[in-house]
N, C-alpha and C. Protein backbone atom coordinates (compact mmCIF):
# COMPACT_ATOMS: atom_id res chain seq x y z
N UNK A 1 -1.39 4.63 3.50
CA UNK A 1 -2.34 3.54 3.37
C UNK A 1 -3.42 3.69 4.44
N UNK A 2 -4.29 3.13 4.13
CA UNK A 2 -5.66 3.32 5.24
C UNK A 2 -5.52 2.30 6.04
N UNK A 3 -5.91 3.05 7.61
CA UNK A 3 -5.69 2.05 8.55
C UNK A 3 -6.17 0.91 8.20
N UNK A 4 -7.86 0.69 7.81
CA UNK A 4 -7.83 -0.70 7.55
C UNK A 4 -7.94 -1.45 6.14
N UNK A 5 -7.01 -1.00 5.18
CA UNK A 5 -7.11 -1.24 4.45
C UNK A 5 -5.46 -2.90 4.16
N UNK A 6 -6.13 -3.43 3.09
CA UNK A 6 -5.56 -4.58 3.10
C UNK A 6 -3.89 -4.38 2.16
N UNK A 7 -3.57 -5.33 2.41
CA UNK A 7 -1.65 -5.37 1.60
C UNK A 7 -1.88 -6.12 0.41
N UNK A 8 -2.07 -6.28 -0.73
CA UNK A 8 -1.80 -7.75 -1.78
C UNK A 8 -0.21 -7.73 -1.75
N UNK A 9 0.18 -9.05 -2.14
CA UNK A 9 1.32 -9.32 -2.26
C UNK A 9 1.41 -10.26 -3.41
N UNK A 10 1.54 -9.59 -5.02
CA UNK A 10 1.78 -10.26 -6.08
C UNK A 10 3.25 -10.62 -6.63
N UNK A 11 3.56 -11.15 -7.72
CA UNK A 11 4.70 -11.28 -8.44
C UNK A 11 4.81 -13.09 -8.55
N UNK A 12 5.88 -13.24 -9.23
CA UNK A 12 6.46 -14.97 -9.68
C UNK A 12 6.31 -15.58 -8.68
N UNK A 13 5.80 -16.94 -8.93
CA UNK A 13 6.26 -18.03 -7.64
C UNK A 13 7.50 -17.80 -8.03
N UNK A 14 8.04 -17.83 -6.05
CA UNK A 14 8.90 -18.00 -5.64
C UNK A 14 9.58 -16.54 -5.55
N UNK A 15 9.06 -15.39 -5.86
CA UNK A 15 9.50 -14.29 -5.27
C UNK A 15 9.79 -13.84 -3.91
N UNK A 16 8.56 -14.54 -3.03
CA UNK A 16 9.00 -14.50 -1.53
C UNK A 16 7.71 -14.20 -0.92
N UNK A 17 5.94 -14.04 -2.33
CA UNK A 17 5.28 -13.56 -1.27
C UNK A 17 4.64 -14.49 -0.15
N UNK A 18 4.85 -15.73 -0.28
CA UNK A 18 3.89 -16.23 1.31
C UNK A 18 5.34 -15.94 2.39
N UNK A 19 6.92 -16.12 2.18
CA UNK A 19 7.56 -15.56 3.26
C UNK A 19 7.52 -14.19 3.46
N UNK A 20 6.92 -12.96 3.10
CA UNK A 20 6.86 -11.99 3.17
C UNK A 20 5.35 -11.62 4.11
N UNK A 21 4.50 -12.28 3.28
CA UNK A 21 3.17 -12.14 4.04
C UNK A 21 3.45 -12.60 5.67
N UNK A 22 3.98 -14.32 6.03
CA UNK A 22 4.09 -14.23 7.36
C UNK A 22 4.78 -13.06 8.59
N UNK A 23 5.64 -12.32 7.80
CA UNK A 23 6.47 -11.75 8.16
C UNK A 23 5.07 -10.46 8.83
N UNK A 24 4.81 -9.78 7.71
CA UNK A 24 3.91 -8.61 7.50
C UNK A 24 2.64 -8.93 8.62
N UNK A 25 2.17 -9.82 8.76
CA UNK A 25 1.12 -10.47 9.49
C UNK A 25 1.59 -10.30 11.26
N UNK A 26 2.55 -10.71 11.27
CA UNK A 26 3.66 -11.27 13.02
C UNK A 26 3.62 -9.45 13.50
N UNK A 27 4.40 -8.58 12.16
CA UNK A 27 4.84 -7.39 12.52
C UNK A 27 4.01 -6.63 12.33
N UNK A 28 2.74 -6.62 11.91
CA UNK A 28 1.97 -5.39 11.78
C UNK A 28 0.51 -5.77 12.17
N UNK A 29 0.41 -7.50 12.34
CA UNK A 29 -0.97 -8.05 13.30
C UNK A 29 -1.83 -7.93 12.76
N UNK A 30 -1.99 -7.99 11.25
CA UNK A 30 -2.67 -8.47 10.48
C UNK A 30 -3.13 -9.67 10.24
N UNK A 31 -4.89 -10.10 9.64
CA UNK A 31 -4.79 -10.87 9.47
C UNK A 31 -3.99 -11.76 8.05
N UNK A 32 -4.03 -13.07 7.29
CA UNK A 32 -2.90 -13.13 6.63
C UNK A 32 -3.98 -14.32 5.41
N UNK A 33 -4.40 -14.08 4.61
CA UNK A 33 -4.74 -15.13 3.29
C UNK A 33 -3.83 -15.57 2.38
N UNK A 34 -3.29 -16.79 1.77
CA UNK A 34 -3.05 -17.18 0.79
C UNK A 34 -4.00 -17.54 -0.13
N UNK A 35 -4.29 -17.02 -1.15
CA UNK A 35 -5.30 -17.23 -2.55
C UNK A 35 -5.15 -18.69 -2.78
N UNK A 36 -4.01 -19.56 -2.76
CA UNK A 36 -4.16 -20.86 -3.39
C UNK A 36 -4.65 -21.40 -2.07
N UNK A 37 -4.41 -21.25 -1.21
CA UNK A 37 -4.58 -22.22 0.09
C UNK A 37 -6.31 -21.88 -0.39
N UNK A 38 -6.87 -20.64 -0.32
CA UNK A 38 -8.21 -20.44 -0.19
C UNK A 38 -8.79 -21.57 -1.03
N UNK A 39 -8.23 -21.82 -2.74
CA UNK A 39 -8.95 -22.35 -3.65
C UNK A 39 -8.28 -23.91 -3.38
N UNK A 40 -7.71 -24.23 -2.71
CA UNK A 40 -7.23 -25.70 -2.30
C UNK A 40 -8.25 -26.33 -1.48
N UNK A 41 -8.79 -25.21 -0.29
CA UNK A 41 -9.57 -25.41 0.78
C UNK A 41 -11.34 -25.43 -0.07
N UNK A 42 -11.58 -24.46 -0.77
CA UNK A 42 -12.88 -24.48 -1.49
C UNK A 42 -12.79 -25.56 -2.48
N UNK A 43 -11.53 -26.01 -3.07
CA UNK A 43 -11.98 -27.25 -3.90
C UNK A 43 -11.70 -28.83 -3.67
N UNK A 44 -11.24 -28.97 -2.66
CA UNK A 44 -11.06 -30.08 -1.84
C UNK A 44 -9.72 -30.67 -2.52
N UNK A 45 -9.04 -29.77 -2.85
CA UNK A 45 -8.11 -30.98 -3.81
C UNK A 45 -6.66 -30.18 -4.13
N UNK A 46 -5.87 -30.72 -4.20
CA UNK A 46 -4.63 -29.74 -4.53
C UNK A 46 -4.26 -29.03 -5.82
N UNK A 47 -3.39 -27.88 -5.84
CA UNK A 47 -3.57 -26.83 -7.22
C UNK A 47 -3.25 -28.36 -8.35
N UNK A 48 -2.26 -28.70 -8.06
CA UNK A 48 -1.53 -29.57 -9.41
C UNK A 48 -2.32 -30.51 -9.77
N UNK A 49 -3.63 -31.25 -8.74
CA UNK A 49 -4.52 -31.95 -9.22
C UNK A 49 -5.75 -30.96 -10.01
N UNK A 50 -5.95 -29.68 -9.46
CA UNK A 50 -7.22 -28.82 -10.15
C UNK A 50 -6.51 -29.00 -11.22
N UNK A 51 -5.34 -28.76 -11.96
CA UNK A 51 -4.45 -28.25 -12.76
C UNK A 51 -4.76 -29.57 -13.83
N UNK A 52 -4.45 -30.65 -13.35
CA UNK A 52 -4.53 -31.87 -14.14
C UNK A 52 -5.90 -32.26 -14.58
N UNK A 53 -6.75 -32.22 -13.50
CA UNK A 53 -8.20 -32.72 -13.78
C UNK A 53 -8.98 -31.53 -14.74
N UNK A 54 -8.63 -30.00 -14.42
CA UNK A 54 -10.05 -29.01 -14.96
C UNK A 54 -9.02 -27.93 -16.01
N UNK A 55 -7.78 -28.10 -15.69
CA UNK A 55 -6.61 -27.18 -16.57
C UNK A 55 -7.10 -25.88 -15.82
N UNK A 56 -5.78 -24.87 -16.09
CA UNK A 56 -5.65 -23.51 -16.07
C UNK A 56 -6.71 -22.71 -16.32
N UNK A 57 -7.31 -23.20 -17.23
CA UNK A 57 -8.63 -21.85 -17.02
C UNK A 57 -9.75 -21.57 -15.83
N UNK A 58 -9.92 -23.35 -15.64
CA UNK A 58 -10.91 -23.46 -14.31
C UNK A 58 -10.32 -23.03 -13.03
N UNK A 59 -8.69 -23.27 -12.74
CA UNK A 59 -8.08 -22.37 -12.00
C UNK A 59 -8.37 -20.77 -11.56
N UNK A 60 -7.80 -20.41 -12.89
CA UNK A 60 -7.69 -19.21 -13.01
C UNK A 60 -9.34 -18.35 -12.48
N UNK A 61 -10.43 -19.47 -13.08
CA UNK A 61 -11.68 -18.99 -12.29
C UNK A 61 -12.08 -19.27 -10.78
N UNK A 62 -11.07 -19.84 -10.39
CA UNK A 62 -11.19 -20.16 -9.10
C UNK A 62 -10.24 -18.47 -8.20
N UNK A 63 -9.05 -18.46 -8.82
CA UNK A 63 -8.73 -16.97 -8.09
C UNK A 63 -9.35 -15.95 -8.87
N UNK A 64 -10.38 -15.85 -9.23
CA UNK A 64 -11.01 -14.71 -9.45
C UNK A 64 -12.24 -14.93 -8.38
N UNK A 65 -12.92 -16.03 -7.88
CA UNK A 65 -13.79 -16.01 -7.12
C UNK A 65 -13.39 -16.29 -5.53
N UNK A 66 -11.80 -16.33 -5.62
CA UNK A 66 -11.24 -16.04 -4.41
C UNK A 66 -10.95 -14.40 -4.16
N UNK A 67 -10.62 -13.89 -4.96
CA UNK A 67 -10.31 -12.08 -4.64
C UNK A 67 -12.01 -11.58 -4.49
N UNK A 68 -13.13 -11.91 -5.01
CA UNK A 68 -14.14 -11.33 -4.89
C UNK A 68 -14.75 -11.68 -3.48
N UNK A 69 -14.02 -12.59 -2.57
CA UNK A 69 -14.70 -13.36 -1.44
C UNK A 69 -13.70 -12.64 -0.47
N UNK A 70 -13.06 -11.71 -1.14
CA UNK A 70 -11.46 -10.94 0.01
C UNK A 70 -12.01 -9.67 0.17
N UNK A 71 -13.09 -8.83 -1.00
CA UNK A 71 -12.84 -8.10 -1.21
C UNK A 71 -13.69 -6.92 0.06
N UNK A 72 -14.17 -7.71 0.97
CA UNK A 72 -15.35 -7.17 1.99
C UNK A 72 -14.19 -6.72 3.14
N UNK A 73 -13.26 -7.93 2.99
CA UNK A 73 -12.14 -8.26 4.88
C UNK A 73 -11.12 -7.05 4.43
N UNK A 74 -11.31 -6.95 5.81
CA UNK A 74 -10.03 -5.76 6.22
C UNK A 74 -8.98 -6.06 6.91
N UNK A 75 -7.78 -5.12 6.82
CA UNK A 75 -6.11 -5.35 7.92
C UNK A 75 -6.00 -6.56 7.32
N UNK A 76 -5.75 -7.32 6.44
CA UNK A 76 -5.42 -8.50 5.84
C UNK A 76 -4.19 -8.42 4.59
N UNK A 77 -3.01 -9.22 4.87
CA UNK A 77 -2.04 -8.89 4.33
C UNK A 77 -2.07 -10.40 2.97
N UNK A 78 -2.56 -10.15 1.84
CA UNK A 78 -3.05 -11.28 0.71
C UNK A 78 -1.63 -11.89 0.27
N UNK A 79 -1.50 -13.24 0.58
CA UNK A 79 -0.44 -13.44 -0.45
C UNK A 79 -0.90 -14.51 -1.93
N UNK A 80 -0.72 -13.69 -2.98
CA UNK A 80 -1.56 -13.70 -4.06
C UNK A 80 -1.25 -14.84 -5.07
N UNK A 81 -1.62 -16.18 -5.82
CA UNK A 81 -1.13 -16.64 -6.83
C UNK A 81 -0.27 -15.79 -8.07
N UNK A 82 0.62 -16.70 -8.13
CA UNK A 82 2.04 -16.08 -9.24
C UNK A 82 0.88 -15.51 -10.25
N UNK A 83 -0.16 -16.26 -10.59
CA UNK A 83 -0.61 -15.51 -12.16
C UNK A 83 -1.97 -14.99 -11.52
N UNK A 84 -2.26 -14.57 -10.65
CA UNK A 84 -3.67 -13.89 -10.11
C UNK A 84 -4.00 -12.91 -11.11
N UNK A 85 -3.03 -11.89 -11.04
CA UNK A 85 -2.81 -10.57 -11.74
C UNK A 85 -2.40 -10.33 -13.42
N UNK A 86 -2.92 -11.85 -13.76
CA UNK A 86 -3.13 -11.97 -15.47
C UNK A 86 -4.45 -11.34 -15.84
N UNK A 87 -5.43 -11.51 -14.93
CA UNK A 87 -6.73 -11.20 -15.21
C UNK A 87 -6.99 -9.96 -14.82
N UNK A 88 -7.46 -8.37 -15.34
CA UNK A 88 -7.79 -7.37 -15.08
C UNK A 88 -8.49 -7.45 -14.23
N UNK A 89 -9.89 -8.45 -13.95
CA UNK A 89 -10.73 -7.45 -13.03
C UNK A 89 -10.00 -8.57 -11.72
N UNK A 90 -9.17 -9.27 -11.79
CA UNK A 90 -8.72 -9.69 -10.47
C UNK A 90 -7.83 -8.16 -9.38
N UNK A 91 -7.43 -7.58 -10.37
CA UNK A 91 -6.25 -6.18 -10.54
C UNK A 91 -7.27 -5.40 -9.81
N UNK A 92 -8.18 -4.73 -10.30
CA UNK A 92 -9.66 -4.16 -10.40
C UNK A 92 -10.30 -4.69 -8.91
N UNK A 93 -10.76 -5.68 -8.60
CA UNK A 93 -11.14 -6.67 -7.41
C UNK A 93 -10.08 -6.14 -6.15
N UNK A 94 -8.89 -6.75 -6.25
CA UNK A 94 -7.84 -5.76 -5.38
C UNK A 94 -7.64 -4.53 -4.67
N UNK A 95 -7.60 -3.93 -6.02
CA UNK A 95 -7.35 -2.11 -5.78
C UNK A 95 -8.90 -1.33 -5.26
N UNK A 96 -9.28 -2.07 -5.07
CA UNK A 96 -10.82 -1.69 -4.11
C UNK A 96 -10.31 -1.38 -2.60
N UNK A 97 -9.76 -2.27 -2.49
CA UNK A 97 -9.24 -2.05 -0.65
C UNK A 97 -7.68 -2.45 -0.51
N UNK A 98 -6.82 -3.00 -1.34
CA UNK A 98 -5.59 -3.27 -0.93
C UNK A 98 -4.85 -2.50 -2.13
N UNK A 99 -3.46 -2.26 -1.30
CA UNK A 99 -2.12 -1.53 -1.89
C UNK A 99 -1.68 -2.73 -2.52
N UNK A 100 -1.79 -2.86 -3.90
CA UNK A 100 -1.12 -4.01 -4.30
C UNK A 100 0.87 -3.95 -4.41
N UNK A 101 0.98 -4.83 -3.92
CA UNK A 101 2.97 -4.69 -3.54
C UNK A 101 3.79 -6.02 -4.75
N UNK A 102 4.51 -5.53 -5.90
CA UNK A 102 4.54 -6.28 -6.41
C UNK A 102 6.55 -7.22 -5.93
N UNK A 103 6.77 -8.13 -5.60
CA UNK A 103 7.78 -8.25 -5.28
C UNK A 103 8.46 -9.27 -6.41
N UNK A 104 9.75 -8.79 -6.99
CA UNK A 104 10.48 -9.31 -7.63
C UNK A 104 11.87 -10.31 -7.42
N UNK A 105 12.14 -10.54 -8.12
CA UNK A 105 13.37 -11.90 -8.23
C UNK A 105 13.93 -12.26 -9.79
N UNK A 106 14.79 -11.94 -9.48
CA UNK A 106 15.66 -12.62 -11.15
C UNK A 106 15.56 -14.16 -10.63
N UNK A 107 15.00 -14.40 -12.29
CA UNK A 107 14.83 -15.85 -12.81
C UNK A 107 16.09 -16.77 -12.13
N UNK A 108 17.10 -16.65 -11.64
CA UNK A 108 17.83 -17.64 -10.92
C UNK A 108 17.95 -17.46 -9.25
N UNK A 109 17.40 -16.90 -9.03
CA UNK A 109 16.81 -16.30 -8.05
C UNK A 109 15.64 -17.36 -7.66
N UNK A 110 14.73 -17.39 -8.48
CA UNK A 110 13.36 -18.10 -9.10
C UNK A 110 13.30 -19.45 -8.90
N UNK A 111 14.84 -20.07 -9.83
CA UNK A 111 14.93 -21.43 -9.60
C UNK A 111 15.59 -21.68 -8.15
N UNK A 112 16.09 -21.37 -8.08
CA UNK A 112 16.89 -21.73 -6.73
C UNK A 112 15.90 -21.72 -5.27
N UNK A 113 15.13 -20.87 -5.26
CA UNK A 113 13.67 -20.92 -4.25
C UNK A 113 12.70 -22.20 -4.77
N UNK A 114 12.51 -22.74 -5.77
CA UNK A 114 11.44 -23.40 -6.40
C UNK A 114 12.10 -24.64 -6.95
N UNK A 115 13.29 -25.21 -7.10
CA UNK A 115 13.82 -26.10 -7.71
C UNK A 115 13.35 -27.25 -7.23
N UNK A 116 12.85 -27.69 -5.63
CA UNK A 116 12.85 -28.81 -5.21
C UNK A 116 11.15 -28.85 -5.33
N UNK A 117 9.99 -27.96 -5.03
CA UNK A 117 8.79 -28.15 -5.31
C UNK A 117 8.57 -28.81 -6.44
N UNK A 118 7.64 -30.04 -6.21
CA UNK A 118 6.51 -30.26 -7.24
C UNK A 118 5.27 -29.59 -7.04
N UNK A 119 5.29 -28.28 -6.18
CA UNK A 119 3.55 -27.71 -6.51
C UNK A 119 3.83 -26.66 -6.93
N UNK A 120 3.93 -26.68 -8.31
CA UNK A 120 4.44 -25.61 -9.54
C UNK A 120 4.06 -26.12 -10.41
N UNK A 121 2.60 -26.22 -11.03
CA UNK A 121 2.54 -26.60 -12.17
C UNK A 121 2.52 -26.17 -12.93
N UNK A 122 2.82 -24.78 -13.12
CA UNK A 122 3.58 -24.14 -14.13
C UNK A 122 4.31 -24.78 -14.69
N UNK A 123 5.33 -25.22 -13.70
CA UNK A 123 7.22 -25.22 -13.95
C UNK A 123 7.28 -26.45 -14.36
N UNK A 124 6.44 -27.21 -13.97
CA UNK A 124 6.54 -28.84 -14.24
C UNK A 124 7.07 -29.33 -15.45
N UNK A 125 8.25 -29.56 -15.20
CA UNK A 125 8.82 -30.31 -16.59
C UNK A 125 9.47 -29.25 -17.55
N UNK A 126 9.68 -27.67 -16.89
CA UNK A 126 10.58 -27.15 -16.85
C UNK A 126 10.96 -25.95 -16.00
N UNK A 127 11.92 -26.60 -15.40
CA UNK A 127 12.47 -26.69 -14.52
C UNK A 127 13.83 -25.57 -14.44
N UNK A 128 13.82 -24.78 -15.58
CA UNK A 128 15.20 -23.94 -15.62
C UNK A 128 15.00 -22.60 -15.74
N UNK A 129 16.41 -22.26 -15.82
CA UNK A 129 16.25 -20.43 -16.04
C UNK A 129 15.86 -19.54 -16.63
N UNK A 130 16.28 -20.25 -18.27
CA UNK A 130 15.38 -19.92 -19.36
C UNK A 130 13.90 -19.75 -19.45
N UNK A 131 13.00 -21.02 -18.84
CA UNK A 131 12.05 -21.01 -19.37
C UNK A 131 11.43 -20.06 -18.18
N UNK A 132 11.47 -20.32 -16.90
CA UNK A 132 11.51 -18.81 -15.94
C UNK A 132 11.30 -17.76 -16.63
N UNK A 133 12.20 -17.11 -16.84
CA UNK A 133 12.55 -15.72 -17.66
C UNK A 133 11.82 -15.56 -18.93
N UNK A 134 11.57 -16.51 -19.61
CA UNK A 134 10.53 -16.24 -20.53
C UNK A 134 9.18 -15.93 -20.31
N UNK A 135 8.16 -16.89 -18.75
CA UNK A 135 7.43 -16.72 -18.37
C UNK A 135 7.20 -15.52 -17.36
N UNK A 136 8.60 -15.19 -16.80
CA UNK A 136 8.15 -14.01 -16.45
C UNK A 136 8.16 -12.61 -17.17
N UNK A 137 9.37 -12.72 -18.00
CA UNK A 137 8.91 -11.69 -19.10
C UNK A 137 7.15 -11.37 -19.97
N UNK A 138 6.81 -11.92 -20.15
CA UNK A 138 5.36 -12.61 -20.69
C UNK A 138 4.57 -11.86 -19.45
N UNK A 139 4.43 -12.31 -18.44
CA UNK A 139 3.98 -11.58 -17.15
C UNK A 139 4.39 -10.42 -16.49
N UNK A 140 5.52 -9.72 -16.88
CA UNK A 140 6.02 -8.44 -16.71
C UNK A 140 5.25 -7.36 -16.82
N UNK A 141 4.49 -6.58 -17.91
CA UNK A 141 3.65 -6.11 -17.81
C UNK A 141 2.35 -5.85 -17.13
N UNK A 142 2.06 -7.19 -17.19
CA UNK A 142 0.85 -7.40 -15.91
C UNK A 142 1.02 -7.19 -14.82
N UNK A 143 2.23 -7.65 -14.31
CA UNK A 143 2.25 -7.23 -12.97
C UNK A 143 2.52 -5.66 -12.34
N UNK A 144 3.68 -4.77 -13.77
CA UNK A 144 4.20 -3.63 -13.33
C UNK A 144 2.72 -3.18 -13.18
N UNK A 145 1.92 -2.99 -13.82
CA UNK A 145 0.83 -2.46 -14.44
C UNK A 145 -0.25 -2.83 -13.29
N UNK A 146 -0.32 -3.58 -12.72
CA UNK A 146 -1.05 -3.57 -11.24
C UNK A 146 -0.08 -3.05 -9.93
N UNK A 147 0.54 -3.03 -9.91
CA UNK A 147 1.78 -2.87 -8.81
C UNK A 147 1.49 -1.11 -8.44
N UNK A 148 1.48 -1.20 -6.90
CA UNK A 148 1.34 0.17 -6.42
C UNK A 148 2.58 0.73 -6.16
N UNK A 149 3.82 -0.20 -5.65
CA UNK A 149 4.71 -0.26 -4.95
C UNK A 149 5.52 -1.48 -5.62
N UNK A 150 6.98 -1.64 -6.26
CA UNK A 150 7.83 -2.58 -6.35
C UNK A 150 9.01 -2.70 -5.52
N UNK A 151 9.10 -4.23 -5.25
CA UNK A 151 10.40 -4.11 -4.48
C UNK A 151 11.03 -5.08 -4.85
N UNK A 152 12.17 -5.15 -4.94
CA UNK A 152 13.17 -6.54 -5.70
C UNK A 152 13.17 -7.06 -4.11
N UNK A 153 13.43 -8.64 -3.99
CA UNK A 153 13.96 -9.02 -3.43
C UNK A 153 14.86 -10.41 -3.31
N UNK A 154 15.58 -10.04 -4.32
CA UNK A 154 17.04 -10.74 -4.62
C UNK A 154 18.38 -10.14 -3.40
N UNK A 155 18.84 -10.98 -2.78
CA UNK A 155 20.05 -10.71 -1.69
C UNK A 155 19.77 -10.01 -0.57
N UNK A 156 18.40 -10.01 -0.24
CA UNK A 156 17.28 -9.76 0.79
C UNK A 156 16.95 -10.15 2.07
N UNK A 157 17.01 -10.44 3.27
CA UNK A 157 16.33 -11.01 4.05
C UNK A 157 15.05 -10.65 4.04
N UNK A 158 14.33 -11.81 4.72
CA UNK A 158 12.71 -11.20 4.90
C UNK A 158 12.43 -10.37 6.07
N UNK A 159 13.59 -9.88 6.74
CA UNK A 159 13.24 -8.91 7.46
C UNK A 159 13.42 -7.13 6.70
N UNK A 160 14.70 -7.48 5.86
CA UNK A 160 14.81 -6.41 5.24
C UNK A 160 13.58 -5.69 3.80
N UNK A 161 12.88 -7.13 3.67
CA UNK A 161 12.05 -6.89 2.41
C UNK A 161 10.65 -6.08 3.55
N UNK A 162 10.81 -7.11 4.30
CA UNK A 162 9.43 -6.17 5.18
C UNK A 162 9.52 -5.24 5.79
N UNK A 163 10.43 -4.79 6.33
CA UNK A 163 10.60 -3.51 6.97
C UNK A 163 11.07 -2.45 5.38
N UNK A 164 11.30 -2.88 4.57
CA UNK A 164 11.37 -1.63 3.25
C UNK A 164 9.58 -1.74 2.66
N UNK A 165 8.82 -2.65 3.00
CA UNK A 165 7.63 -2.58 2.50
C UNK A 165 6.62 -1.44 3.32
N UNK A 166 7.45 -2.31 4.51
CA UNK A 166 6.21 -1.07 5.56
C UNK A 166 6.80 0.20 5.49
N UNK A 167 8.17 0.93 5.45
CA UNK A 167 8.70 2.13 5.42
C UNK A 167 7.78 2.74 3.91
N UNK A 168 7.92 1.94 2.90
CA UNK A 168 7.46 2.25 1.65
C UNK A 168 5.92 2.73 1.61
N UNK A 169 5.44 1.60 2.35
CA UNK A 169 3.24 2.01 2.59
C UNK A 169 2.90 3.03 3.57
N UNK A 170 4.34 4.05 3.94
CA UNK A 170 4.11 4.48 5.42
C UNK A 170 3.15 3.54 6.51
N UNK A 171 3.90 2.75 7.03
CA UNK A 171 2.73 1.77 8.15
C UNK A 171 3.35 1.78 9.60
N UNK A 172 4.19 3.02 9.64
CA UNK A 172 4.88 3.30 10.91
C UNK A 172 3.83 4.59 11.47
């Protein structure tokens, strides 16, 4: 990886990337973005209210004009919205300067990280394993298909997911 080149960190809410990003940030002194925090902070208002008031699409145009506002900063480890990487040129936007890292989790895995959040408005109102696994199946493709690098991290610590990320990007 290039010294200053950036980390994305995609896959399902609740895979682990904002605990992964802090991790990556502490140990390698990077700086550290979350995409929703960005579009929370640019739209004055929280995802589940954008979600309610403008729906998913106006979202979805909101992290596309968050990766194009990333795409200048360097040494920055992204931790990316669950569905960023639905949209090609968000994929495209990325792979300009960051190793995109896609990190995984079986669907009970999924619930068990995410069960007590209400800022999932995805999940809202369902709430189980099934419907998980359906949505991430559905998103499977998209993500293998941007992904430079996969790493499960089911029965993981976040020390072990980050130190197999950085062994993986050579960042030693």
């Amino acid at each position: 990886m290039e010294a200053n080149g950036n980390i994305a960190l995609i896959g399902f809410m609740g895979a682990g990337k904002s605990t992964v990003s802090h991790y990556l940030r502490d140990k390698l002194g990077m700086d550290e973005v979350e995409t929703d925090e960005m579009i929370v902070e640019a739209e004055g208002m929280a995802i589940t209210e954008i979600f309610d008031r403008y729906k998913e699409p106006y979202f979805r145009d909101c992290e596309s004009r968050a990766v194009k506002a990333l795409q200048h900063r360097s040494r920055v480890v992204i931790s990316c919205g669950g569905g960023l990487v639905l949209r090609q040129e968000n994929v495209t936007n990325l792979k300009k300067n960051s190793r995109i890292v896609l990190l995984t989790a079986s669907p009970e895995t999924i619930l068990e990280r995410v069960k007590d959040s209400s800022e999932r408005p995805v999940l809202n109102g369902h709430m189980n394993t099934e419907y998980i696994a359906q949505l991430m199946e559905k998103r499977r493709e998209a993500y293998e298909a941007a992904a430079d690098l996969v790493i499960s991290t089911d029965g993981k610590t976040v020390e072990e997911i980050g130190e197999e990320l950085i062994h993986k990007l050579s960042l030693r």
